[in-house]
Protein backbone atom coordinates (compact mmCIF):
# COMPACT_ATOMS: atom_id res chain seq x y z
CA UNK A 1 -14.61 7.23 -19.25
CA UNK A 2 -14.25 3.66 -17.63
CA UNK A 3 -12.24 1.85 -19.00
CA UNK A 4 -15.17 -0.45 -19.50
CA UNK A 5 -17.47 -1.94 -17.72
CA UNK A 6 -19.87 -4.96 -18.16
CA UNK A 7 -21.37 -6.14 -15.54
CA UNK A 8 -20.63 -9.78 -14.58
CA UNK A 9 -24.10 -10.78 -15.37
CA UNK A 10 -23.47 -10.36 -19.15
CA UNK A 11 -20.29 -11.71 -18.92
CA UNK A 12 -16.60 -10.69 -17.36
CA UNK A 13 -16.07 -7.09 -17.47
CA UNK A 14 -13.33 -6.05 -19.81
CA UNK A 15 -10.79 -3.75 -18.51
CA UNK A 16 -7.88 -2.26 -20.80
CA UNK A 17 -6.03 1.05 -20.73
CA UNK A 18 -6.33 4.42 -20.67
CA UNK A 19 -3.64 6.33 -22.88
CA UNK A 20 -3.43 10.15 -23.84
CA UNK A 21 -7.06 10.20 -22.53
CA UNK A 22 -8.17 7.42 -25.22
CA UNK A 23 -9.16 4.59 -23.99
CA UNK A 24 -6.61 1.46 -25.74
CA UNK A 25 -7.94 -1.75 -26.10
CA UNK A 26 -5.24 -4.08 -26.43
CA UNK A 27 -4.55 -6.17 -29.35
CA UNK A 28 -2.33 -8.86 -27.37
CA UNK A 29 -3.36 -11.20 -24.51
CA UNK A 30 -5.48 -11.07 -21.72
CA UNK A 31 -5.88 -12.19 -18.35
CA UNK A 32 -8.60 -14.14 -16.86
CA UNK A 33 -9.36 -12.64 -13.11
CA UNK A 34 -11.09 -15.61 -11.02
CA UNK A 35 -12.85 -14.12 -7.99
CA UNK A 36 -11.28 -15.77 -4.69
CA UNK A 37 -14.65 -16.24 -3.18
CA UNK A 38 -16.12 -18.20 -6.18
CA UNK A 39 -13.31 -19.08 -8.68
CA UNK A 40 -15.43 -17.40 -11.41
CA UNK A 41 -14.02 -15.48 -14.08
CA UNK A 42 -15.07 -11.47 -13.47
CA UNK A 43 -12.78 -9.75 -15.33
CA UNK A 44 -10.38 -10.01 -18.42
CA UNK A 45 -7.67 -7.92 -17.62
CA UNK A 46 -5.96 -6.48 -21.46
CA UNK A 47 -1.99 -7.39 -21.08
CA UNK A 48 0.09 -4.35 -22.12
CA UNK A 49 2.82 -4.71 -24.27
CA UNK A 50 6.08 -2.52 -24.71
CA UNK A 51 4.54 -0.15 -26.99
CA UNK A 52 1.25 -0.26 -25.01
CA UNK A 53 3.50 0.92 -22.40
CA UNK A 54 6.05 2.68 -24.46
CA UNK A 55 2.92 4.79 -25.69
CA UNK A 56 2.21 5.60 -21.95
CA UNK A 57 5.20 6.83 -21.00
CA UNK A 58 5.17 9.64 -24.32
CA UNK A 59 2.17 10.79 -23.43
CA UNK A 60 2.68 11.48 -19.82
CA UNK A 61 6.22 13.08 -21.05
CA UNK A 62 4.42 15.31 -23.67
CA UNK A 63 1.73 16.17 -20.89
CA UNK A 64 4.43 17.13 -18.51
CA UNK A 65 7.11 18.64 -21.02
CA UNK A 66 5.04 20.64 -22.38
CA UNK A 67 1.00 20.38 -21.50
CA UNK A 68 -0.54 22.86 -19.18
CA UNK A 69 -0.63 20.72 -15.75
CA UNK A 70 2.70 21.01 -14.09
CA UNK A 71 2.00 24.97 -15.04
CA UNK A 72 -1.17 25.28 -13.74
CA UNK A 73 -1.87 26.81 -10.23
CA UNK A 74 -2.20 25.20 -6.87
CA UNK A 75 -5.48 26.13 -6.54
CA UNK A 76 -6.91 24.77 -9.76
CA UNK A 77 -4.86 21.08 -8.99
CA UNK A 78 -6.55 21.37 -5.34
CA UNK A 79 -9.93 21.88 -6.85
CA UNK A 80 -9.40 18.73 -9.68
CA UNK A 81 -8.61 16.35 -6.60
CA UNK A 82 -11.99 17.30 -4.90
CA UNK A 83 -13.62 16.89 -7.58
CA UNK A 84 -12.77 13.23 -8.07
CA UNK A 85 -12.19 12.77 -4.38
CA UNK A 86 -16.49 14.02 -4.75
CA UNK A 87 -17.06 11.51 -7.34
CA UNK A 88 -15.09 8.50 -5.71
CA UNK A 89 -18.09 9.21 -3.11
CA UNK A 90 -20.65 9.15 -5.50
CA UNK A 91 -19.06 5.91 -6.87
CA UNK A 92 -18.30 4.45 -3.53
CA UNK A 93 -20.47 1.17 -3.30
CA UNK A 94 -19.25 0.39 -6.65
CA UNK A 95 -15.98 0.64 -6.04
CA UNK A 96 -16.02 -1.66 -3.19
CA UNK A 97 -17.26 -4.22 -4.43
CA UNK A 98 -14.93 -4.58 -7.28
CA UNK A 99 -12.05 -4.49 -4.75
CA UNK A 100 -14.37 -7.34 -2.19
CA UNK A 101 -14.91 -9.45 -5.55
CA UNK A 102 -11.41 -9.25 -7.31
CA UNK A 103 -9.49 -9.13 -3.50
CA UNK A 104 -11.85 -11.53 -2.13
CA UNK A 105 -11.51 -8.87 1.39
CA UNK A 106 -14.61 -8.23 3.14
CA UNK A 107 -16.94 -5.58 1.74
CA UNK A 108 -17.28 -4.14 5.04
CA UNK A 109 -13.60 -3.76 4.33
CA UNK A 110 -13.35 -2.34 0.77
CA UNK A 111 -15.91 -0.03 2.10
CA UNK A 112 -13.50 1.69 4.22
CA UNK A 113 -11.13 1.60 1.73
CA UNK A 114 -13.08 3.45 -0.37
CA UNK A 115 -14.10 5.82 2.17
CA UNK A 116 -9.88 6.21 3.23
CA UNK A 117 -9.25 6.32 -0.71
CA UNK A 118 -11.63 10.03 -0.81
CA UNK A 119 -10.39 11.08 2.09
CA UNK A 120 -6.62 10.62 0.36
CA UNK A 121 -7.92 13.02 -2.74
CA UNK A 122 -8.61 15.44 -0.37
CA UNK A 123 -5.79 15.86 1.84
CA UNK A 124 -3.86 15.67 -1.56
CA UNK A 125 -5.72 18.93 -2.14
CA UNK A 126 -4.57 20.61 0.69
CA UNK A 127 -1.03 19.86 0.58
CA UNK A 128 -1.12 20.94 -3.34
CA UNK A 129 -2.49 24.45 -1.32
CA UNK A 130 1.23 24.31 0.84
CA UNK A 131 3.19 23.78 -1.89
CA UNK A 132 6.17 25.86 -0.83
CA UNK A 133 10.23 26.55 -1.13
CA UNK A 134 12.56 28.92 1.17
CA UNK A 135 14.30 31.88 0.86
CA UNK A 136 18.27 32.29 2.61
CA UNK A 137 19.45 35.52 3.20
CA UNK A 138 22.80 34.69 5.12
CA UNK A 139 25.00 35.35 2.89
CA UNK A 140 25.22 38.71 3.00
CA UNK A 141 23.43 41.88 2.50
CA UNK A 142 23.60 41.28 -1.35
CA UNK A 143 23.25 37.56 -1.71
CA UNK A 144 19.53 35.82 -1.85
CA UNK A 145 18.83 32.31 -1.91
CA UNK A 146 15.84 30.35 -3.04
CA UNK A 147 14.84 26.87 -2.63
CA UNK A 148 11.95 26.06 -5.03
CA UNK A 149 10.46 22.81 -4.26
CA UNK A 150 8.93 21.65 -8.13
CA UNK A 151 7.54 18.65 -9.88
CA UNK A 152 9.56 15.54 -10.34
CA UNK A 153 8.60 14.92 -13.53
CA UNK A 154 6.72 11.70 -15.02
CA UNK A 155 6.06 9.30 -12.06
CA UNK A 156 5.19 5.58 -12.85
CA UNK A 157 3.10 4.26 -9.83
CA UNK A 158 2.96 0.49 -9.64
CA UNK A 159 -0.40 -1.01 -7.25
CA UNK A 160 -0.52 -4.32 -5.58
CA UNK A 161 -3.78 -6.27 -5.09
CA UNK A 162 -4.19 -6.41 -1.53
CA UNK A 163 -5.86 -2.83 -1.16
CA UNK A 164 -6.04 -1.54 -5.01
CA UNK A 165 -8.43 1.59 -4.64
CA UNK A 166 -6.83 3.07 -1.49
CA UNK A 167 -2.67 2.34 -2.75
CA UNK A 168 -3.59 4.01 -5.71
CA UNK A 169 -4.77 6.68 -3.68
CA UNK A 170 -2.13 7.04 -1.50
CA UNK A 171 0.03 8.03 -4.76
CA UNK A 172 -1.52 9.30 -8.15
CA UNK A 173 -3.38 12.24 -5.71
CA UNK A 174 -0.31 12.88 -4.38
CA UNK A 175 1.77 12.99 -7.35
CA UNK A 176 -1.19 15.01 -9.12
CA UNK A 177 -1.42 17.52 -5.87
CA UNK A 178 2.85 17.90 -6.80
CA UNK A 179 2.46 18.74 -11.02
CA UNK A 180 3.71 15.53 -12.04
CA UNK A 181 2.42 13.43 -14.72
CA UNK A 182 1.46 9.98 -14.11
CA UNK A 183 1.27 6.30 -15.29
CA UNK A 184 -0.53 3.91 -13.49
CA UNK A 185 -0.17 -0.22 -13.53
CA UNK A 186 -2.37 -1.94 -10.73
CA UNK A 187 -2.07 -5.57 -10.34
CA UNK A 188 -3.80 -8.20 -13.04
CA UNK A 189 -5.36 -9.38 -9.98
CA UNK A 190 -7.60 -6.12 -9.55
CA UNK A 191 -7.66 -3.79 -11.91
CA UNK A 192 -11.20 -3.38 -11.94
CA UNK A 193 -11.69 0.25 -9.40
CA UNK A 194 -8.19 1.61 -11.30
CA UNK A 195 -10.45 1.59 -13.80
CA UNK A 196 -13.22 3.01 -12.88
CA UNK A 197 -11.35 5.21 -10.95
CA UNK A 198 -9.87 6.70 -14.27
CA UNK A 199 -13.38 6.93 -16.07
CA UNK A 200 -13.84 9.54 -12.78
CA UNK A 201 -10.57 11.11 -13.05
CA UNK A 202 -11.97 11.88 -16.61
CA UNK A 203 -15.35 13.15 -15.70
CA UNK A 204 -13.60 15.83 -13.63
CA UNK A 205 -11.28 17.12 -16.46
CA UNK A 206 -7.99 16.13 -16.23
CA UNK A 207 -6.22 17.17 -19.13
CA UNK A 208 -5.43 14.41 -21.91
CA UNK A 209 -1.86 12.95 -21.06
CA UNK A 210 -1.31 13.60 -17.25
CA UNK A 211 -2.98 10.27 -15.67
CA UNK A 212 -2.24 6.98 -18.19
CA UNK A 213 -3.47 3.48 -16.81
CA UNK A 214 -1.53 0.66 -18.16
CA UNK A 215 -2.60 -2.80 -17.39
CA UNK A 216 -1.24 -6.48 -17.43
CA UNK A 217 1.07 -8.47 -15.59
CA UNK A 218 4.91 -7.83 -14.07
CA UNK A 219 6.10 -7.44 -17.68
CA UNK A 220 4.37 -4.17 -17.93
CA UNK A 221 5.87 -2.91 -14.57
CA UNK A 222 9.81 -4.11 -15.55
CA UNK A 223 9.13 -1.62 -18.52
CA UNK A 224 7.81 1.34 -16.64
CA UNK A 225 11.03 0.96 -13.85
CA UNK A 226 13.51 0.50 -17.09
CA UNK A 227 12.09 3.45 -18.84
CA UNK A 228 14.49 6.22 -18.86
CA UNK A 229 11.73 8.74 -19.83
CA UNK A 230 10.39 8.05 -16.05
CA UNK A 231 11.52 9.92 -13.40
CA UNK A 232 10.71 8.42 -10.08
CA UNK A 233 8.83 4.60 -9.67
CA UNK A 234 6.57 4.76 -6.78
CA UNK A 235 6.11 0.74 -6.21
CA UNK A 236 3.94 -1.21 -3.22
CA UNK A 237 4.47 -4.87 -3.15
CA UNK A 238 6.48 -7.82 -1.78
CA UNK A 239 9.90 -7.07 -0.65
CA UNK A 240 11.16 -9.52 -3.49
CA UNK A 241 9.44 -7.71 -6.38
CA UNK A 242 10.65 -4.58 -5.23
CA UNK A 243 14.39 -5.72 -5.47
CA UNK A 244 13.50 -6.40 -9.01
CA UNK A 245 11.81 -2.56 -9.06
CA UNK A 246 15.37 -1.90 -8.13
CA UNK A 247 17.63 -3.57 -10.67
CA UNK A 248 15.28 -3.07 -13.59
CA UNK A 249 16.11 1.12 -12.54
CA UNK A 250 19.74 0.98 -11.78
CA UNK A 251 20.41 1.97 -15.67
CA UNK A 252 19.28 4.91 -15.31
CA UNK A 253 19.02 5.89 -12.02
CA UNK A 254 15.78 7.10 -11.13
CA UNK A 255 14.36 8.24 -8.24
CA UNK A 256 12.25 5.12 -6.42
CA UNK A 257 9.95 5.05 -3.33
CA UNK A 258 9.43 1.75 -2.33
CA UNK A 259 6.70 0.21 0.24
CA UNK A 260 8.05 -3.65 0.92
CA UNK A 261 7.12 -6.49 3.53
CA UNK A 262 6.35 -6.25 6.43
CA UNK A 263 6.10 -8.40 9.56
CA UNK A 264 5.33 -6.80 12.64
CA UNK A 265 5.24 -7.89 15.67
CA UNK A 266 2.24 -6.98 18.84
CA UNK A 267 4.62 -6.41 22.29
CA UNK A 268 1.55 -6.92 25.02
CA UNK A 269 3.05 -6.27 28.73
CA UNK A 270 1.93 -7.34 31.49
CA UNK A 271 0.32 -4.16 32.01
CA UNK A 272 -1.70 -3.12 29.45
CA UNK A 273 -5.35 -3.63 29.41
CA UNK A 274 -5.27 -6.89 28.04
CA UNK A 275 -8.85 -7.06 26.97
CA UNK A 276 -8.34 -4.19 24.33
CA UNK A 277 -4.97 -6.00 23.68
CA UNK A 278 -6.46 -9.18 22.75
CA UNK A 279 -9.32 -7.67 20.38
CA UNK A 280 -6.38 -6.00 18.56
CA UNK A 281 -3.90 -8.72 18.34
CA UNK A 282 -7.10 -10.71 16.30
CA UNK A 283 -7.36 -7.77 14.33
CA UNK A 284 -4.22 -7.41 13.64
CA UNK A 285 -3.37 -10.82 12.42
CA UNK A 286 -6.80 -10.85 10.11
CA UNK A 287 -7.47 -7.52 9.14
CA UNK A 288 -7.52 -7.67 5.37
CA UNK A 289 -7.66 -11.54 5.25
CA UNK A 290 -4.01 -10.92 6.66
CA UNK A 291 -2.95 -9.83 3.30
CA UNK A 292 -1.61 -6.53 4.97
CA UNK A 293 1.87 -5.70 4.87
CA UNK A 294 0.53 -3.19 7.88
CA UNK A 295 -1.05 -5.95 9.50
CA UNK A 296 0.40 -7.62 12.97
CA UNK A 297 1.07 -11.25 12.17
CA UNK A 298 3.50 -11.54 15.37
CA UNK A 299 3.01 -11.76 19.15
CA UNK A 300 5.10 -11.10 21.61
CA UNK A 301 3.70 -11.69 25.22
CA UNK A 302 4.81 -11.30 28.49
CA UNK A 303 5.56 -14.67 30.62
CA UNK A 304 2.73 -13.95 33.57
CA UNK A 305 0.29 -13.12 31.60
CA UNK A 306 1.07 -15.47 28.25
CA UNK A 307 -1.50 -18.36 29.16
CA UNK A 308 -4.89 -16.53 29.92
CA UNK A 309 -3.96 -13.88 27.05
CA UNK A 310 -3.61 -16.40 24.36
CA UNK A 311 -6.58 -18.25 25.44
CA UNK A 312 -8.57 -15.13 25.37
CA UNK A 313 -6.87 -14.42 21.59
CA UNK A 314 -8.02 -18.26 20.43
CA UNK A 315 -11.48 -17.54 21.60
CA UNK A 316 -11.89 -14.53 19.59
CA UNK A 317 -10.30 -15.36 16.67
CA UNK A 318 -12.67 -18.61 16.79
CA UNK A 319 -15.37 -16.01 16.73
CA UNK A 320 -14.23 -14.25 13.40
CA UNK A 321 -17.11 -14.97 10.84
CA UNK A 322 -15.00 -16.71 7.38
CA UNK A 323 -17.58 -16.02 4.89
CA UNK A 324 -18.04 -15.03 1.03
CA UNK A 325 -16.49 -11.64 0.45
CA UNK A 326 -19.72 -9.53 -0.61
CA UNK A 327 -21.71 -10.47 2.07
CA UNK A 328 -21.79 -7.85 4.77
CA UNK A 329 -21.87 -10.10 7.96
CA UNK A 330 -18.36 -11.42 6.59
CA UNK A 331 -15.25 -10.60 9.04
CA UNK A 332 -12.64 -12.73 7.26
CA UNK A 333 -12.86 -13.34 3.20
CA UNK A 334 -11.25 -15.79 0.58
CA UNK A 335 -7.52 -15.36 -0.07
CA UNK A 336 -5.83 -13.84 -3.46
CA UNK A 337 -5.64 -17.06 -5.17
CA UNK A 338 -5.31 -21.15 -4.59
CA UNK A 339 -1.35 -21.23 -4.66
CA UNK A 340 -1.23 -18.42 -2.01
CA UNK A 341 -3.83 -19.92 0.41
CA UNK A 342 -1.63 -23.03 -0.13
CA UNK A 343 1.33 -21.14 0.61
CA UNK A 344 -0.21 -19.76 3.91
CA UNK A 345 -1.29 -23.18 5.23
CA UNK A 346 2.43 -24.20 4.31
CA UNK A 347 4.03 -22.15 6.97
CA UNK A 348 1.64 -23.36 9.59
CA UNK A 349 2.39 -26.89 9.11
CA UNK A 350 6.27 -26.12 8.73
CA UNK A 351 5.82 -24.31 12.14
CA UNK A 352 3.98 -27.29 13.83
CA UNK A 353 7.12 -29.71 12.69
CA UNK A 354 9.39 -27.10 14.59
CA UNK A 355 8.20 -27.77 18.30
CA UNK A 356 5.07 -25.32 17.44
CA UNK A 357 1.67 -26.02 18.78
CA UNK A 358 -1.62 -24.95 16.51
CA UNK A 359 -3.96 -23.16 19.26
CA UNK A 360 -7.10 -22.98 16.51
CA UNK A 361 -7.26 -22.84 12.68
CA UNK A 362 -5.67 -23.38 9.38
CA UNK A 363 -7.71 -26.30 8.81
CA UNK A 364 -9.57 -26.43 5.17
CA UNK A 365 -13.55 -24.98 5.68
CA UNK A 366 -16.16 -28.03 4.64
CA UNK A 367 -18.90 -24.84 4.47
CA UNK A 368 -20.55 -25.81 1.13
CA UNK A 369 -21.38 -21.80 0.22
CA UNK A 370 -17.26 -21.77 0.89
CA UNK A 371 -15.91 -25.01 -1.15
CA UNK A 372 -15.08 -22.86 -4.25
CA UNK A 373 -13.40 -20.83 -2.96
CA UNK A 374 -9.99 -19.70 -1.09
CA UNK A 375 -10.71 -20.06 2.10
CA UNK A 376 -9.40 -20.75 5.42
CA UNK A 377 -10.29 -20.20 9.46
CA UNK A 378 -8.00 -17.60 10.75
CA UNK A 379 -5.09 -19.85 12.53
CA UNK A 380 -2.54 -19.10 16.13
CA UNK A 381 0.06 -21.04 16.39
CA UNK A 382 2.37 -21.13 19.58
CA UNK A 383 6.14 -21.29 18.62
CA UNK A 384 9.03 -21.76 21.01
CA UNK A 385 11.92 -20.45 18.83
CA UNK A 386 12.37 -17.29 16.64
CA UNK A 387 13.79 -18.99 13.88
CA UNK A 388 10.92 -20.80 12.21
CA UNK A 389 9.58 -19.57 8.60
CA UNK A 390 6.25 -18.41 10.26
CA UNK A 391 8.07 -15.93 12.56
CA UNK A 392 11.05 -14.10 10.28
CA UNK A 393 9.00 -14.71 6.82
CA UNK A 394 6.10 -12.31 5.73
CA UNK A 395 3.24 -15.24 5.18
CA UNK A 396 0.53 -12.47 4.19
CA UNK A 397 -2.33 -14.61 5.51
CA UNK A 398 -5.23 -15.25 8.85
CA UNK A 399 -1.91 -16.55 10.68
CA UNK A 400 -0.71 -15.09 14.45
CA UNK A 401 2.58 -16.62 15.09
CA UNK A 402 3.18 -16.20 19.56
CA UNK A 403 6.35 -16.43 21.36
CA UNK A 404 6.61 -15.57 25.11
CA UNK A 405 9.17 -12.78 26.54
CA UNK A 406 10.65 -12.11 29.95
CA UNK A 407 11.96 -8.98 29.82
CA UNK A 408 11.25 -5.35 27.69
CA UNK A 409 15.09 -6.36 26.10
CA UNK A 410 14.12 -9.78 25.00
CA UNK A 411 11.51 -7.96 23.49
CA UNK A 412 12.57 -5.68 21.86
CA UNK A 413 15.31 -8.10 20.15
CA UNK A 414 12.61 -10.32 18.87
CA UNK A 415 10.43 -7.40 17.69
CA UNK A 416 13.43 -6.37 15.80
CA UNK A 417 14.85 -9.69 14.73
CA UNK A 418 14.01 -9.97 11.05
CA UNK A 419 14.76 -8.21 8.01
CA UNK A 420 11.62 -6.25 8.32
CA UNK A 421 10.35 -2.75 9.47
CA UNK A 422 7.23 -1.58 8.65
CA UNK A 423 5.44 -1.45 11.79
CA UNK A 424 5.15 -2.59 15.81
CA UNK A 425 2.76 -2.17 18.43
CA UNK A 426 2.90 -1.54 22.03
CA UNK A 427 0.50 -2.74 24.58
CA UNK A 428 1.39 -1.13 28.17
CA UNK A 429 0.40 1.63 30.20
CA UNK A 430 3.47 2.30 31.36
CA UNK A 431 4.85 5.50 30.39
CA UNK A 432 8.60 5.15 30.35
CA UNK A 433 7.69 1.39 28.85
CA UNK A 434 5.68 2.71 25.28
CA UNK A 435 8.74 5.42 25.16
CA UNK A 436 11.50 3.73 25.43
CA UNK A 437 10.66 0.59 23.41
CA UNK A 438 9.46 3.05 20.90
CA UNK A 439 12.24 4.74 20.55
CA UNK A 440 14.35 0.89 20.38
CA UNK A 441 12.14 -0.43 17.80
CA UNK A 442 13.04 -0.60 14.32
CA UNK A 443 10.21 0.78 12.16
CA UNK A 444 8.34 3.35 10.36
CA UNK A 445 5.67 3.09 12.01
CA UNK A 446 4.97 2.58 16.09
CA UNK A 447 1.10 2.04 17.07
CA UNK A 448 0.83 2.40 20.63
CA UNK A 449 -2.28 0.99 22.87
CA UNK A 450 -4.32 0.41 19.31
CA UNK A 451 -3.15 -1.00 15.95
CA UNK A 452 -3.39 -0.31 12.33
CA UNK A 453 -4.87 3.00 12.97
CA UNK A 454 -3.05 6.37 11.62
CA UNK A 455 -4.05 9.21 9.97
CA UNK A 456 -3.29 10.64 6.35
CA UNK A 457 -0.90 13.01 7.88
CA UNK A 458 1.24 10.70 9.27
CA UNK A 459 3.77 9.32 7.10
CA UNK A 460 3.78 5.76 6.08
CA UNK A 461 7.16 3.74 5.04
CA UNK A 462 9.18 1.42 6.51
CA UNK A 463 13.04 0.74 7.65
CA UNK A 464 15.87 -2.08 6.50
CA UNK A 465 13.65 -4.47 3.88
CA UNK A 466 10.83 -2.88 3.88
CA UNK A 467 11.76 0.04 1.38
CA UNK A 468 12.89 3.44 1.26
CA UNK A 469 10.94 6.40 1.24
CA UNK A 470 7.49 7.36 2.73
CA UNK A 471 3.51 7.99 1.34
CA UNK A 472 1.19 10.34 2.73
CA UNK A 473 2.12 12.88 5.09
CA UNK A 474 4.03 15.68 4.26
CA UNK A 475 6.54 13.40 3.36
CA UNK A 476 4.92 11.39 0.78
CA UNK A 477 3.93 14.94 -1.45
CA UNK A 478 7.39 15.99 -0.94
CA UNK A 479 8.43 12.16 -2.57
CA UNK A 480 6.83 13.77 -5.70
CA UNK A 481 9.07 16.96 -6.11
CA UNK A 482 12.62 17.96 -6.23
CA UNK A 483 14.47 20.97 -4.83
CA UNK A 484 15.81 23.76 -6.39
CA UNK A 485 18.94 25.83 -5.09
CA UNK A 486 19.05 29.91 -6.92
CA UNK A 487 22.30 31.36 -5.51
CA UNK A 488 21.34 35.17 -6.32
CA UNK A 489 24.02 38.42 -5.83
CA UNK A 490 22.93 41.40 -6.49
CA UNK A 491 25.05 45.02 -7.35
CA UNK A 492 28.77 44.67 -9.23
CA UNK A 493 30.80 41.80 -8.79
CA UNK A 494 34.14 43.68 -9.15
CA UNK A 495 37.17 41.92 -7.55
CA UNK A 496 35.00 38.99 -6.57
CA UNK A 497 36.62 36.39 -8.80
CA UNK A 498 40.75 36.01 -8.67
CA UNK A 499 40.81 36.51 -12.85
């Protein structure tokens, strides 16, 4: 069951919701979905309204209270998430380039997206495999403890645009693997793969109730986190939104995992190989359009090595190829929408007033095949303070913002000098270097000699602003559950208690 889907050719495709297993087309508004790269209309995205949602929430809370899935073994939840995570395969060109289209990434991109998205389902299934407690027997030779590690409960999981397949595969799996029951709200902005996405989850056999896709706009996720009938809000997004995530659940205290901002920062030393350094600090900085809140928009470079390093980073980010999203010799795609690309292009010329110079880009592209769209050429800019917008602020766009260092402790301050910590990378081959500024950096996440590149194992999340809790990993499943203390004494309790 998709929750529709007409091809653009005969018009936008249609995408509503998916409650109790029924697919709910929405009486209310909708929302037109412009792609980046062309400014036409693709989808109409259906607008959920409280009931819309309110009806969500039952049915997860019926599926969970008292359908079969939070009962059913580990085994049989392990062999549901291959299943889809075999169908997402099947499906796998598809689902790219909905997320190239409605993203406006490129679809070499999406395509590992969609590849990492699969490979999500199926570590899912082998943690569900692991699902274990503890047993405590120190407290005596008649005492036994037990820790049972079980199923949150109903789990609302809230997907931003900037990677909508793989986000929403770093949590429903997850919370699927754990028992839970699920409702899912991806952005207005792509909701086009969460759709399809369900129609798979469907062809596999999930039971009516457990997996509910809601769609619309921020209204629909304010409802979800105010919901007392949810148990935990697992929410990716802007730091901003997610203090809102935050307020809209203080009534009733729920559980939250949040994955904010981001703004990391690339320390090259003067020892690293600098060639492999300088291919990853353009990655970094454009990977996703730059609309990563992984992604390495910062550079911090050492003073003897600062002038032939940046020119070698200009000269390849000159090279990246700015082209319409679906066409697969495209490095660098159209941004989310006009008022964001403007937004980008704002911090660069706000940087240039403040004593910054522009090495290469942010100028508009004249490319006719490009003029409808959101583009821009991916842009460095030189700075010679720390206390510009383009160096504390998380600009999600093309944009490397450089400042030079003299020492591993001026480094390390800068590095850790905004409200951020998702991620940092380390360029050196200098052993007691990578540990020790490891160790001083302030993030979830340390990438050391390469960027952007982690397993599923390793847990994702960040420190200070950018949110609380981790995904994947061990970590991430165990986000899903709670524990369970069962204080046991065995034989007759005479003269234990002082009545």
């Amino acid at each position: 069951m998709n929750a529709t889907h007409t091809t653009p050719a005969t018009g936008p495709r249609i995408i509503g919701h998916v409650i109790d297993g029924v697919e709910a087309a929405s009486a209310g508004r909708t929302i037109d979905r412009r792609a980046p790269g062309t400014d036409e209309v693709v989808s109409q995205v259906m607008a959920a309204d409280a009931a819309e949602v309110g009806s969500a929430v039952a049915a997860a809370r019926r599926a969970f209270d008292e359908g079969p899935w939070p009962r059913t073994t580990v085994a049989e939840r392990a062999a549901f998430l291959h299943r889809v995570a075999d169908l997402i395969d099947d499906h796998a060109e598809e689902l790219a380039r909905l997320d190239a289209e409605e993203v406006g990434k490129p679809l070499t991109t999406a395509r590992g997206d969609i590849g990492g998205a699969a490979g999500l389902w199926r570590y899912a299934a082998a943690l569900a495999m692991t699902m274990k407690g503890q047993t405590f027997t120190e407290g005596g030779p008649d005492h036994t403890g037990l820790v049972l590690r079980e199923p949150i409960g109903v789990v609302a999981l809230i997907v931003p645009w900037n990677f909508p397949a793989l986000i929403l595969s770093q949590k429903l799996p997850f919370a699927l693997a754990a028992g839970c029951t699920a409702i899912v709200k991806p952005s207005e902005f792509t909701s086009s793969s969460a759709s399809l996405i369900f129609g798979l989850i469907a062809e596999a056999g999930l039971p009516a109730g457990v997996a509910n896709l809601v769609t619309g706009d921020g209204r629909a996720g304010a409802l979800l986190s105010e919901s007392p009938a949810v148990d935990l809000v697992s929410f990716t997004g802007s730091t901003a939104t997610g203090r809102k995530v935050v307020q809209a659940s203080s009534g009733n205290l729920k559980k939250l995992s949040l994955e904010l901002g981001g703004k990391a920062a690339q320390l090259v030393f003067a020892d690293a190989d600098l060639e492999d350094a300088a291919a990853a600090v353009a990655h970094g900085a454009t990977f996703n359009n730059g609309e990563c809140c992984v992604g390495q928009p910062r550079l911090l470079v050492e003073d003897q090595v600062a002038d032939d390093f940046l020119a070698e980073v200009v000269r390849r980010m000159e090279r990246i190829r700015v082209g319409q999203p679906l066409d697969p010799q495209t490095q660098l795609g159209a941004l989310i929408h006009a008022d964001h690309l403007a937004k980008v292009r704002g911090y660069v010329e706000d940087a240039a007033e403040h004593d910054g110079t522009v090495l290469t880009g942010a100028a508009p592209l004249t490319d006719h095949a490009l003029s409808a769209g959101q583009f821009m050429a991916p842009a460095v800019v030189e700075l010679t303070r720390a206390d510009v917008p383009l160096f504390t602020e998380e600009v999600f766009g093309p944009v490397l913002g450089a400042l030079r260092f003299s020492t591993r402790e001026e480094a390390i301050s800068l590095a850790n000098g905004v409200e951020y910590g998702l991620s940092n990378t380390i360029w050196s081959k200098n052993t007691d270097t990578v540990l020790d500024t490891a160790k001083a950096l302030r993030s979830g996440t340390v990438y050391v000699n390469t960027t952007i590149d982690a397993p599923p194992q390793m847990p994702f999340g960040g420190y200070k602003a950018s949110g609380v809790g981790r995904e994947m990993g061990e970590a991430g499943f165990e986000e899903f559950t709670e524990l369970k203390s069962i204080s046991i004494r065995t034989g007759k309790r005479t003269g234990a208690f002082p009545v």
